[in-house]
Protein backbone atom coordinates (compact mmCIF):
# COMPACT_ATOMS: atom_id res chain seq x y z
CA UNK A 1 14.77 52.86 68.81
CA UNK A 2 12.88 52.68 72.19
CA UNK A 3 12.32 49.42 74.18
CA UNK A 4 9.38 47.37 73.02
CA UNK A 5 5.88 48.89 74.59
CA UNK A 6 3.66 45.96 76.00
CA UNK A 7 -0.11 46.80 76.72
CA UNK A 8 -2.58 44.59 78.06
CA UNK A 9 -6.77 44.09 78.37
CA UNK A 10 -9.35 42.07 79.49
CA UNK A 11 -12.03 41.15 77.64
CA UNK A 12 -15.14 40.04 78.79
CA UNK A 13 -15.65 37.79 75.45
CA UNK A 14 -14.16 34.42 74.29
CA UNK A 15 -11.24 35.08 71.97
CA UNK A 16 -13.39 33.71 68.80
CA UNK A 17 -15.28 37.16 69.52
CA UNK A 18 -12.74 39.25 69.98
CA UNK A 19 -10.50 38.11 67.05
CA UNK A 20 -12.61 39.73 63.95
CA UNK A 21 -12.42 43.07 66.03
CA UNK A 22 -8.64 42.62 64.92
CA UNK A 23 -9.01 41.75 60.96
CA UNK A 24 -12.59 42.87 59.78
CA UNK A 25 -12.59 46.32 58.58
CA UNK A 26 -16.11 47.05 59.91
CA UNK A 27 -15.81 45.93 63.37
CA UNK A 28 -12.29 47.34 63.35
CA UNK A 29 -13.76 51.18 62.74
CA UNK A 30 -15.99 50.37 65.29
CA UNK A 31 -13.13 51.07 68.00
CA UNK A 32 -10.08 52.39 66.10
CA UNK A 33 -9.79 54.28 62.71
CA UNK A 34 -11.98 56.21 60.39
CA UNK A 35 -11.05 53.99 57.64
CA UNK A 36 -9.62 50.57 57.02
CA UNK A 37 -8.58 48.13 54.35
CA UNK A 38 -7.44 44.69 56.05
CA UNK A 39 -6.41 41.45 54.13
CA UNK A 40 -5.86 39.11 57.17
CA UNK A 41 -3.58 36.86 55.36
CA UNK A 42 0.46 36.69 55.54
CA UNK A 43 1.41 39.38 53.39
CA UNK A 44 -2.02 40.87 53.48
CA UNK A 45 -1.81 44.79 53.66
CA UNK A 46 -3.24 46.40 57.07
CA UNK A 47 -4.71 49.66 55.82
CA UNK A 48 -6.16 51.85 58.98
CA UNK A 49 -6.67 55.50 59.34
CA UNK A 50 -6.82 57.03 62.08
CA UNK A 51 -7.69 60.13 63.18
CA UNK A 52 -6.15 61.47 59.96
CA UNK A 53 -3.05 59.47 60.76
CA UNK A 54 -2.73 56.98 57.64
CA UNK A 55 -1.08 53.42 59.40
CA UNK A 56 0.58 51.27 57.01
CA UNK A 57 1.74 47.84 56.76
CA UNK A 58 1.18 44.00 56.39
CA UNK A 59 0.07 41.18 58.25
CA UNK A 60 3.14 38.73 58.62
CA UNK A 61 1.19 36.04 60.93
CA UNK A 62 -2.45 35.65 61.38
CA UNK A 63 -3.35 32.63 63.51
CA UNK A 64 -6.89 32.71 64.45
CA UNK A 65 -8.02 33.28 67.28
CA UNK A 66 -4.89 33.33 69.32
CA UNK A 67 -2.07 35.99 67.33
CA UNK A 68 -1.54 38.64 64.78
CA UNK A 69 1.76 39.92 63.94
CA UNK A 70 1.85 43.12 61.62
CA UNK A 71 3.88 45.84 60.70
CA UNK A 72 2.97 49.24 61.16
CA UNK A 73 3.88 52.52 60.32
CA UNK A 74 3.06 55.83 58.91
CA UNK A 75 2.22 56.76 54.96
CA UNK A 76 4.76 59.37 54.02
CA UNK A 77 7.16 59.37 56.67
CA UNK A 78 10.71 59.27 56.86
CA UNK A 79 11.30 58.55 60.14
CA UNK A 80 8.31 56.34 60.92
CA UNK A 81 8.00 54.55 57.65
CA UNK A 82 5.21 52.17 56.68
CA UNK A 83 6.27 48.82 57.83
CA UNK A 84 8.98 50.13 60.26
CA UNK A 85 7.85 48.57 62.91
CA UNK A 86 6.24 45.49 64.36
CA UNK A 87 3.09 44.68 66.20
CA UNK A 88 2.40 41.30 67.85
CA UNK A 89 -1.30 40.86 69.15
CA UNK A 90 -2.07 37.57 71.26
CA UNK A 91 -5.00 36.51 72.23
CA UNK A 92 -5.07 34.35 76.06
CA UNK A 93 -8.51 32.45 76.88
CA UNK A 94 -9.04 33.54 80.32
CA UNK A 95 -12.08 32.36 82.62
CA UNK A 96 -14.56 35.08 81.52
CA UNK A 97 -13.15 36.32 78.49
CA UNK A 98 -9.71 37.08 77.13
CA UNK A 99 -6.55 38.56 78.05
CA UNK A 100 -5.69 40.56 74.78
CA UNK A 101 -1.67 41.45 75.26
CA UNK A 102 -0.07 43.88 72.46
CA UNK A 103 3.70 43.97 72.09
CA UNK A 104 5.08 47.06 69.71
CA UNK A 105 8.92 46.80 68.76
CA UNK A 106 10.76 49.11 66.81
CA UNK A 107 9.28 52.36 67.16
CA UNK A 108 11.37 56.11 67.25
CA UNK A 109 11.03 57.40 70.70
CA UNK A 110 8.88 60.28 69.69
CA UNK A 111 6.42 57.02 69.16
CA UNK A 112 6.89 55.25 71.63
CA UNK A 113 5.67 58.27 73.77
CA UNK A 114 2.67 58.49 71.35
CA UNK A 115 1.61 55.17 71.42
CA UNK A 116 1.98 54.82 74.98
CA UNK A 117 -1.29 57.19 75.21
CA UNK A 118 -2.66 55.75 72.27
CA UNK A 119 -2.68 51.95 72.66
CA UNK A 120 -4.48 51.83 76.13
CA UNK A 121 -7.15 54.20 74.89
CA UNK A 122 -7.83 51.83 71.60
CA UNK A 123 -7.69 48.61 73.61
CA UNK A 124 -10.31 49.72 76.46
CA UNK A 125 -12.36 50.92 72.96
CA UNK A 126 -12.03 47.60 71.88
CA UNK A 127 -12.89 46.00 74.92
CA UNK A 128 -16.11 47.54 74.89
CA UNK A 129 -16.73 46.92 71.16
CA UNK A 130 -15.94 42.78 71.67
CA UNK A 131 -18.85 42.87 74.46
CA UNK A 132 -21.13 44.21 72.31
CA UNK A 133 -21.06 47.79 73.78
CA UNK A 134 -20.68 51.11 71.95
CA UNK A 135 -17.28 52.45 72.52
CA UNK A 136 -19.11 56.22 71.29
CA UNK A 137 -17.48 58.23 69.54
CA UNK A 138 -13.48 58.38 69.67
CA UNK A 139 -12.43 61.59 72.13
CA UNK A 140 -8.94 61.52 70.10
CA UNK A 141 -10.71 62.61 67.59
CA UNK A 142 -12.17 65.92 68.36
CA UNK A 143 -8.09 66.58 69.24
């Protein structure tokens, strides 16, 4: 297992905006995943393609609008499992906006490289969704 990978944003929106971007299947599509089932409740399941990549797991800690914690992971792998892994999302009133930090633990170091690339690119995606701007289409995707 790698170290934990930390990732952080601003947001130019109030974290009562930016929180549904994290648990509403619509708005989360609108930055990250071509499909998504989310039940934003402890033990909830966080269903979220992406870019063909099917991400698996459950919500262990929603605390609106401040935290998430999930687990994540990939449908039918062995060596990234759904679950396997942990994703803590907090949520830090800032003056203008929000400072959205993302800590992911656990993850096989062929991941960690992965996710490294992919986090930033989702958050700045997200960024631009919370303000009410079209992130466009996702460049990953065409990849």
């Amino acid at each position: 297992m790698s170290e934990p990978i930390r990732f952080q944003v601003r947001v130019a929106a109030p974290p009562e905006k930016v929180f549904p971007y994290l648990t509403r299947s619509e708005l989360m599509l609108v930055w990250m995943g071509d499909h998504a089932v989310l039940e934003p409740r402890p033990g909830g399941q966080f269903t979220v393609d992406i870019n063909g990549v099917p991400v698996r797991g459950r919500y262990l800690v929603v605390d609106p609008p401040r935290r998430i914690v999930l687990t994540w992971g990939h449908a039918g792998s062995d060596v990234f499992p759904p679950g396997s892994t942990t994703v803590e999302i907090t949520l830090t009133p800032t003056e203008g906006g929000t400072l959205l930090s993302v800590e992911h633990r656990d993850l096989p170091a062929k991941q960690a490289r992965q996710h490294a690339i992919g986090w930033p690119h989702f958050l700045n995606r997200l960024a631009s969704a919370a303000t009410g701007r079209d992130p466009g289409p996702d460049p990953f995707a065409t990849r």
